[in-house]
Each structure stands twice: as structure tokens, then as C-alpha cells.
Protein backbone atom coordinates (compact mmCIF):
# COMPACT_ATOMS: atom_id res chain seq x y z
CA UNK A 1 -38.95 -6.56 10.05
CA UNK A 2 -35.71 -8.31 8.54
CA UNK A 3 -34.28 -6.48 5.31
CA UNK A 4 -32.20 -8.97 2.90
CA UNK A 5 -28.70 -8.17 2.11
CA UNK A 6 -25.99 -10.02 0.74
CA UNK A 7 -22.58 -10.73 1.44
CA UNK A 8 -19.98 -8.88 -0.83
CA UNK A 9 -18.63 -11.91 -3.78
CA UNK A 10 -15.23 -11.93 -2.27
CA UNK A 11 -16.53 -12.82 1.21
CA UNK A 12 -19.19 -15.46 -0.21
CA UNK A 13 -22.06 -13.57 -1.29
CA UNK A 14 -24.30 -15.43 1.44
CA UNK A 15 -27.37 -13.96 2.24
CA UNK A 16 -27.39 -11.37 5.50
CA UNK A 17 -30.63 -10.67 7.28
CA UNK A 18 -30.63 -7.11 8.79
CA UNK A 19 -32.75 -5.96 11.96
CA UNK A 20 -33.43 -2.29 12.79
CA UNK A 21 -33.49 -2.11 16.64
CA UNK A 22 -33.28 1.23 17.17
CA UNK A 23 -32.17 4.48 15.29
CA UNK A 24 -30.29 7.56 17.53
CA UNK A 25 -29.85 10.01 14.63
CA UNK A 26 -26.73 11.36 12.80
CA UNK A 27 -26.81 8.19 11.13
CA UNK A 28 -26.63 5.84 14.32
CA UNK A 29 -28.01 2.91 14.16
CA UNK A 30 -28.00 -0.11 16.01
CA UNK A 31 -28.52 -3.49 13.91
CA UNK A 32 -28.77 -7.49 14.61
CA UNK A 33 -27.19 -8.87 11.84
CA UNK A 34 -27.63 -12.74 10.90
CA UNK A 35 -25.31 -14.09 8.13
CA UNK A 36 -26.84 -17.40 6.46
CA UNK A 37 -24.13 -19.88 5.63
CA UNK A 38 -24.41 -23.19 4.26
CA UNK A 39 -23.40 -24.78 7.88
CA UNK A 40 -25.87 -22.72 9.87
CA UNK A 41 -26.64 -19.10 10.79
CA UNK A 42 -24.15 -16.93 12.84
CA UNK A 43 -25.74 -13.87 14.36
CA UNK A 44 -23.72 -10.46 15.02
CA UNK A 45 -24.99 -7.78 17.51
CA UNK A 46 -23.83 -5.15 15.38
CA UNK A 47 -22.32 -4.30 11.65
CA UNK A 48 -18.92 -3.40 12.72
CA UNK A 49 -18.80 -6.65 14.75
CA UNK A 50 -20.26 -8.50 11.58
CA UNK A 51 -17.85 -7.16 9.42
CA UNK A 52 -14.55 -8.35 11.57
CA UNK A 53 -16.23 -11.56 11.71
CA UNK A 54 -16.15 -11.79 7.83
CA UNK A 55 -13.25 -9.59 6.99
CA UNK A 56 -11.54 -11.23 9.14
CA UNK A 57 -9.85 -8.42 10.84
CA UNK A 58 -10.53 -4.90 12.40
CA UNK A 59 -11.90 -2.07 9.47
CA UNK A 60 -11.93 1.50 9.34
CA UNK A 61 -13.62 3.50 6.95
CA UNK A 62 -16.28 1.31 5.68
CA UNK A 63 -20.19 1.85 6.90
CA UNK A 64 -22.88 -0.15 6.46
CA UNK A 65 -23.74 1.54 3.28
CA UNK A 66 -20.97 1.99 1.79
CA UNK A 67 -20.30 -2.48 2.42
CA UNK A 68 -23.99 -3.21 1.05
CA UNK A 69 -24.28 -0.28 -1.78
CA UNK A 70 -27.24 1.26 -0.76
CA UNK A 71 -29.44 4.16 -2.64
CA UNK A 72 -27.44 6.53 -0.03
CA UNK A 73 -24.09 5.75 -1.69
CA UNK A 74 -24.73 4.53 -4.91
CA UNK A 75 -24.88 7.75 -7.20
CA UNK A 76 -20.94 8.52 -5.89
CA UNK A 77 -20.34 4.68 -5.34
CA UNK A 78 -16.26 4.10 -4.86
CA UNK A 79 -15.44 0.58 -4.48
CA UNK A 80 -14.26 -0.32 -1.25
CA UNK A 81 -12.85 -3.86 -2.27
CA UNK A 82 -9.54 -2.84 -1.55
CA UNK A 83 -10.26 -1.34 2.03
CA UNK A 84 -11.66 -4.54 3.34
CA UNK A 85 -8.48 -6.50 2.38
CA UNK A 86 -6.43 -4.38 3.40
CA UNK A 87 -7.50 -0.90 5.47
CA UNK A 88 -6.39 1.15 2.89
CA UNK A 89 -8.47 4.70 3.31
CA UNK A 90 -10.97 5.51 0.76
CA UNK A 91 -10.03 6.29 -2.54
CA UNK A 92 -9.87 9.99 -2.87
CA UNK A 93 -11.82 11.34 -6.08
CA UNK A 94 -10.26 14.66 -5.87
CA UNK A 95 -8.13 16.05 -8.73
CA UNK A 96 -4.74 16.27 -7.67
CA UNK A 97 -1.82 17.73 -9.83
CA UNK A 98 1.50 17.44 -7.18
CA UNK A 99 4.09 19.49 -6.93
CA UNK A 100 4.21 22.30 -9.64
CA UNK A 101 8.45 22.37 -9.74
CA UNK A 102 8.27 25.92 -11.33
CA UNK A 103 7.00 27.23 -7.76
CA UNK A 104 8.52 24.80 -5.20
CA UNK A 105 12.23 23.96 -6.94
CA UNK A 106 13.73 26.01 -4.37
CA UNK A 107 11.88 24.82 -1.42
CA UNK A 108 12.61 21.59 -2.88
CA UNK A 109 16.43 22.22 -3.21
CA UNK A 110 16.67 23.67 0.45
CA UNK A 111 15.06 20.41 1.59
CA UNK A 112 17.52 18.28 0.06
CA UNK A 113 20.30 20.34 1.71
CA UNK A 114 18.92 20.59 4.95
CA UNK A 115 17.75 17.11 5.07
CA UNK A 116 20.28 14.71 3.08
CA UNK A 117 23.30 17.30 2.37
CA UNK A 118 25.82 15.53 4.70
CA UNK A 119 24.21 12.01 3.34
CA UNK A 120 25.50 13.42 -0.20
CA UNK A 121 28.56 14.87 1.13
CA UNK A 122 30.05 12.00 2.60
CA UNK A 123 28.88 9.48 -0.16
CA UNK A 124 30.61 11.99 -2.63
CA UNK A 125 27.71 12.91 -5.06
CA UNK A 126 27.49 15.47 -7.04
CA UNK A 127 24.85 17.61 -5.29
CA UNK A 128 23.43 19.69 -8.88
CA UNK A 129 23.08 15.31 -10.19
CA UNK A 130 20.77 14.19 -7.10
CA UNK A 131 19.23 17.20 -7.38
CA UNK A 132 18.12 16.52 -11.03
CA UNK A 133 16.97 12.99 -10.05
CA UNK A 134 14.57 14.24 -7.64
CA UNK A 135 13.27 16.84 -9.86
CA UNK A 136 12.45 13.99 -12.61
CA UNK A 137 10.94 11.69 -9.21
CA UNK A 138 8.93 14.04 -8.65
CA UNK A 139 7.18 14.29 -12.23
CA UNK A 140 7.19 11.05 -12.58
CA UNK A 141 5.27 11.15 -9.29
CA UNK A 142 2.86 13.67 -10.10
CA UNK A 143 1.76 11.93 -13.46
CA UNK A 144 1.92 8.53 -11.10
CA UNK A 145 0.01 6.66 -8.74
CA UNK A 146 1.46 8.55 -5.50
CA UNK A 147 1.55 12.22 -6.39
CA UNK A 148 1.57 15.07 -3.47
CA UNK A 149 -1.85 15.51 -1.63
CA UNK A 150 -2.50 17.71 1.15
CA UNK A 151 -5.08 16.31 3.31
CA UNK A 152 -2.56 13.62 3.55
CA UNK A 153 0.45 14.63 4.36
CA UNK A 154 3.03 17.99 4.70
CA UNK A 155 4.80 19.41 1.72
CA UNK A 156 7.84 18.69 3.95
CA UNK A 157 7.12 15.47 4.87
CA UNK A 158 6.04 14.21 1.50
CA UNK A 159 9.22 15.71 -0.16
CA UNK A 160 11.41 14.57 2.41
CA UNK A 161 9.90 11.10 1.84
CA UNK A 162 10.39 11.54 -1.98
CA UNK A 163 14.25 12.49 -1.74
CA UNK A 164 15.04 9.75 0.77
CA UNK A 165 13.48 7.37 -2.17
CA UNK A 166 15.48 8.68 -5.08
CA UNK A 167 18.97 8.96 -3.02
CA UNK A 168 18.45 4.58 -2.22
CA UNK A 169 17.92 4.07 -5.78
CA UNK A 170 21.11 6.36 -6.88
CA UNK A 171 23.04 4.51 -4.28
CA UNK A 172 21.66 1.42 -5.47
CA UNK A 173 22.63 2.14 -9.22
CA UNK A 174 26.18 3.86 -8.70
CA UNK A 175 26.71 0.60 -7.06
CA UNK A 176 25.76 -1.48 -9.78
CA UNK A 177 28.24 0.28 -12.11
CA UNK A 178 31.10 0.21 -9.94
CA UNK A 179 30.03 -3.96 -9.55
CA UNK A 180 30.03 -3.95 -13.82
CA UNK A 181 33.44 -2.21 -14.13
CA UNK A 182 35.58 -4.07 -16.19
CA UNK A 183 38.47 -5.72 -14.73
CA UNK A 184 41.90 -7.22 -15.89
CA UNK A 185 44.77 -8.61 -15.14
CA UNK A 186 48.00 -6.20 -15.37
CA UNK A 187 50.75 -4.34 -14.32
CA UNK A 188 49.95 -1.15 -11.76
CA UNK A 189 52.40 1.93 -11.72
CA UNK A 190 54.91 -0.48 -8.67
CA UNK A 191 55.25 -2.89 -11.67
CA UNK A 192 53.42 -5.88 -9.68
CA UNK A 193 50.96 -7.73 -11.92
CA UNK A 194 47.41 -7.69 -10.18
CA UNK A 195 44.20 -7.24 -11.31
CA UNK A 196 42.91 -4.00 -11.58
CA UNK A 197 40.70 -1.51 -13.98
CA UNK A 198 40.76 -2.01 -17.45
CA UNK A 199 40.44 1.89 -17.46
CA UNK A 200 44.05 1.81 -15.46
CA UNK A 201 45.65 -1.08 -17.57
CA UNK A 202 44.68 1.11 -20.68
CA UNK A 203 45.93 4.51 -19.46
CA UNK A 204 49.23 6.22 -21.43
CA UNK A 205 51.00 8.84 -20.55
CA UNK A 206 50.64 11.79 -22.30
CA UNK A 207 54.39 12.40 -23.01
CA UNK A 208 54.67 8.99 -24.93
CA UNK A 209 51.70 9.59 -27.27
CA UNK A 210 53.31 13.29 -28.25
CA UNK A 211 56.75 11.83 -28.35
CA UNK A 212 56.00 8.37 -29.87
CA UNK A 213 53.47 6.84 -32.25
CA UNK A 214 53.44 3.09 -32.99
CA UNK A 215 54.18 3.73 -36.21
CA UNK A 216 56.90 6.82 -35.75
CA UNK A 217 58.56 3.95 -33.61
CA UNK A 218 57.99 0.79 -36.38
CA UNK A 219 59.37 3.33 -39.01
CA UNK A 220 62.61 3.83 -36.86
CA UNK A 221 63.39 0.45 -36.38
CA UNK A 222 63.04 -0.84 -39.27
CA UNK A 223 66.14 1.91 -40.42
CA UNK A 224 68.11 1.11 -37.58
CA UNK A 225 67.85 -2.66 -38.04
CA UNK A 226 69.15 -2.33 -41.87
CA UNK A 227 71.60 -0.09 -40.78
CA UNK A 228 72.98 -3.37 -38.52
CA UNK A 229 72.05 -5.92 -41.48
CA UNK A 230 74.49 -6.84 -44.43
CA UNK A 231 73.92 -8.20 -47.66
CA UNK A 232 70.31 -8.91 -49.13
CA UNK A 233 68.93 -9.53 -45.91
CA UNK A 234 68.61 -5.74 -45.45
CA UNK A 235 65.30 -6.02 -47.79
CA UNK A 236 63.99 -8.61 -45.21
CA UNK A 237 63.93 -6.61 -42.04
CA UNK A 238 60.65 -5.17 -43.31
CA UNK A 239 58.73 -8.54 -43.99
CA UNK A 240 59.97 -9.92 -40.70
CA UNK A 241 59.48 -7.30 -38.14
CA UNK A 242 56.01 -7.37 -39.69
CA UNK A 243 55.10 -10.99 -39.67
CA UNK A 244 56.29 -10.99 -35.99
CA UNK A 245 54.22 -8.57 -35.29
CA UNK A 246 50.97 -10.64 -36.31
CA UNK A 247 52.62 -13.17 -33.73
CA UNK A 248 54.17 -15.79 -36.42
CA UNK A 249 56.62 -17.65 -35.26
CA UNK A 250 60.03 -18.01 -36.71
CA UNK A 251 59.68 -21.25 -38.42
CA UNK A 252 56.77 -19.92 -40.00
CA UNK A 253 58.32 -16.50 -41.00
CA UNK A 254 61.22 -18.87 -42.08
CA UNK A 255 59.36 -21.16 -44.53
CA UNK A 256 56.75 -18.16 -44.93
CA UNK A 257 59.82 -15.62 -46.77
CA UNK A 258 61.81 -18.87 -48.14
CA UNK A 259 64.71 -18.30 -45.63
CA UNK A 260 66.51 -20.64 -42.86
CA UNK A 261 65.61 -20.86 -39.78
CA UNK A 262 69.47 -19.02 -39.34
CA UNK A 263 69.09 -16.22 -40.98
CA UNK A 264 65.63 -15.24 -40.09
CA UNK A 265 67.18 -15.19 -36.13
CA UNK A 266 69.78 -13.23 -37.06
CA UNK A 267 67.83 -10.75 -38.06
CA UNK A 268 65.01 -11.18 -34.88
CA UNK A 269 68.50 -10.94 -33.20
CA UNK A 270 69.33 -7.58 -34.61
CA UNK A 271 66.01 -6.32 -34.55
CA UNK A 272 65.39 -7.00 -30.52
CA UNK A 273 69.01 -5.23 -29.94
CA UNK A 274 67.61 -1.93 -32.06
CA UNK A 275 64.31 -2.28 -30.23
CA UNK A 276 66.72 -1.88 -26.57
CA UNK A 277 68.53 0.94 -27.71
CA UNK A 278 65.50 3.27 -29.17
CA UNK A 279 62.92 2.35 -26.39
């Protein structure tokens, strides 16, 4: 006697007419399966041969009543969607916590060193940093979609997996900041003009910002240059050195202060020969 089944909805959810031939116990049984298709019937000689006729391809882990939901199956039903496209094991509904850290740090660590210590050596990392990454991989793991299970896989083999994941992405992100450093043009310590780092254009020696200030310097000049000026232009120096300092030119400092263009390079004059003999 025929039983009527039906095709799961992603394969068509065609009607499937089942046969009983003959049951060998320890749930074998054998089966002559007919699928009923719009174009005609196509008959399978068994339900794992059915199955790669539908699917497609080759399954493991799905029965025949686990594929039609049967009363054997369906009080701890697990959908099996995902198996059939694409042989992924069954969906374990065991709790499963990971790796508690507080126990297995040190385990963890001695992995890391045994494993990837020349890796982090030769890349020069800072071993204490990657170790903290994998740490915080790890919870994030464990709270996650992938967290340590032991009918799967080793406590070695899973961590070793987990560190080899987190030292690609901290290769992958120094990388990115070394790409995003800023760069400028300037002059290097030879005195050729290149670019380089901004961090290198911008570095002072420490000797010049004890022994001179910007404004220790500015102060000095300014008494040197009216030292070297005569007349009323000594109360000029000032207003010049600072309006040259914003970048105006002389012309402008010239019609700026009410002086000629004469006088106001006389005093530039003076003021670039005090600038030679204090710096």
C-alpha cells in the first residue's frame, strides 16, 4: 500500500508516493519511492537515491523522517533546510558555554607561544597585545555563533584555529594604519626634500624647545633690530616684523603702516641680518 508524502517547499512540494518493500529492523527499511511532477512520474529505488535526485547532490545526515517530519521526529523536530543545501551536520541543541578564560588563559597563552610565537616575533608584535585580542576573540566567540564544542573538535585545535583568525585580522589592521599614515613633503635629517612622515617633518629637538621659544626668539629680535635702526623707524620694527609674519608683503606693510616702499626694506633688511646672527 502507497503512503502520500510530499516534497519539502524548497524542492517543489510535489507529491511523493512511498512503498514499504521490506523492513530489516534497527530502522532499515527498504522503500520505492515515486515523485509526481507535472511532466510525469520519476521512480527512485530507494530514499537516499530519491533524495540526490532532488537535492541535487550527495546528503549526509538526513533520514527519511527527519526529510518528511514524521510522528518519530516531530516532538524534537530541528529543521534540516540548511543540511539539504548545503551538508551542514545537524544543528546541535546542546547548551554550550566555550571556553571559560578564568580556567584555560594559560593553556591558551602557551598555545599562542608554541604555535604562532615566531609568527609574532618576526612580524614585531607585542606578544602581551595579541594576546589580549585573542582573549576578547574568544568571548566574543563564546557569546557568538561559533563558540568551542567538544564533540566537534580539540581544545587545541579549536584554539589554534581561533588565534590563527585573530593574528590575520591584526595583520590586516596594523596594515591599514601604516597605509593611513599621514604623509608630507619635507626636509629629512641629510637636508634632501622628500616626502616622508608628517610625524618626522614635525619632530624638534629637544635642545631647541629648552633653549628657544618662538616667542623668547621674536622678543630678541625685535631688540636687536632697533638696536641697528635710527631715527623713528625704531618704533616700526615691531609692526613690521609682525605683519611679515602673517605673510604681507612689503607693499602692503608699506601702504598698510603709511611708509615707502624704502624704508619699510630697510628695515626687512636689518631685520633678516639680526635674524642670521641670533639663529
Amino acid at each position: 500500500m502507497n503512503e502520500n508524502y510530499f516534497l519539502r517547499y524548497e524542492h517543489g512540494s510535489h507529491r511523493v508516493l512511498v512503498n514499504t518493500v521490506g523492513d530489516y529492523g534497527s530502522g532499515r527499511v527498504r522503500r520505492e519511492i515515486t515523485v509526481q511532477y507535472p511532466s510525469g512520474e520519476r521512480s527512485f529505488k530507494s530514499f537516499r537515491e530519491m533524495l540526490k535526485g532532488v537535492v541535487g547532490k550527495a546528503t549526509s545526515g538526513v533520514t527519511f523522517d527527519r526529510y518528511f517530519r514524521t510522528e518519530r521526529v516531530r516532538d524534537t523536530f530541528v529543521e534540516w533546510g540548511e543540511i539539504l543545501v548545503d551538508n551542514k551536520p545537524p544543528i546541535s541543541t546542546k547548551e554550550n558555554t566555550g571556553i571559560d578564560l578564568s580556567a584555560k588563559h594559560k593553556d591558551i597563552e602557551r598555545l599562542m607561544y608554541s604555535g604562532y610565537g615566531k609568527v609574532i616575533h618576526y612580524n614585531g608584535y607585542d606578544p602581551e597585545d595579541v594576546l589580549q585580542e585573542i582573549y576578547r576573540g574568544i568571548l566574543a566567540r563564546n557569546n557568538g555563533k561559533c563558540p568551542f564544542d567538544e564533540s566537534k573538535s580539540s581544545f587545541g585545535h579549536y584554539v589554534h584555529m581561533v588565534i590563527g583568525c585573530i593574528l590575520n585580522n591584526y595583520h590586516r589592521k596594523r596594515n591599514k594604519w601604516k597605509e593611513n599614515e599621514c604623509r608630507a613633503k619635507g626636509y629629512d635629517s641629510d637636508g634632501n626634500f622628500a616626502e616622508q612622515d608628517g610625524s618626522e617633518i614635525a619632530m624638534v629637538e629637544d635642545s631647541y624647545c629648552d633653549d628657544v621659544s618662538y616667542d623668547r626668539a621674536k622678543k630678541e629680535l625685535v631688540l636687536v633690530a632697533e638696536d641697528s635702526v635710527s631715527g623713528d623707524m625704531v618704533s616700526y620694527v615691531r609692526p613690521i616684523l609682525e605683519l611679515l609674519s602673517l605673510g604681507h608683503t612689503q607693499t602692503y606693510i608699506g601702504e598698510h603702516l603709511g611708509l615707502s616702499r624704502a624704508k619699510v626694506n630697510k628695515v626687512v633688511k636689518i631685520l633678516r641680518e639680526c635674524a642670521t646672527e641670533i639663529f
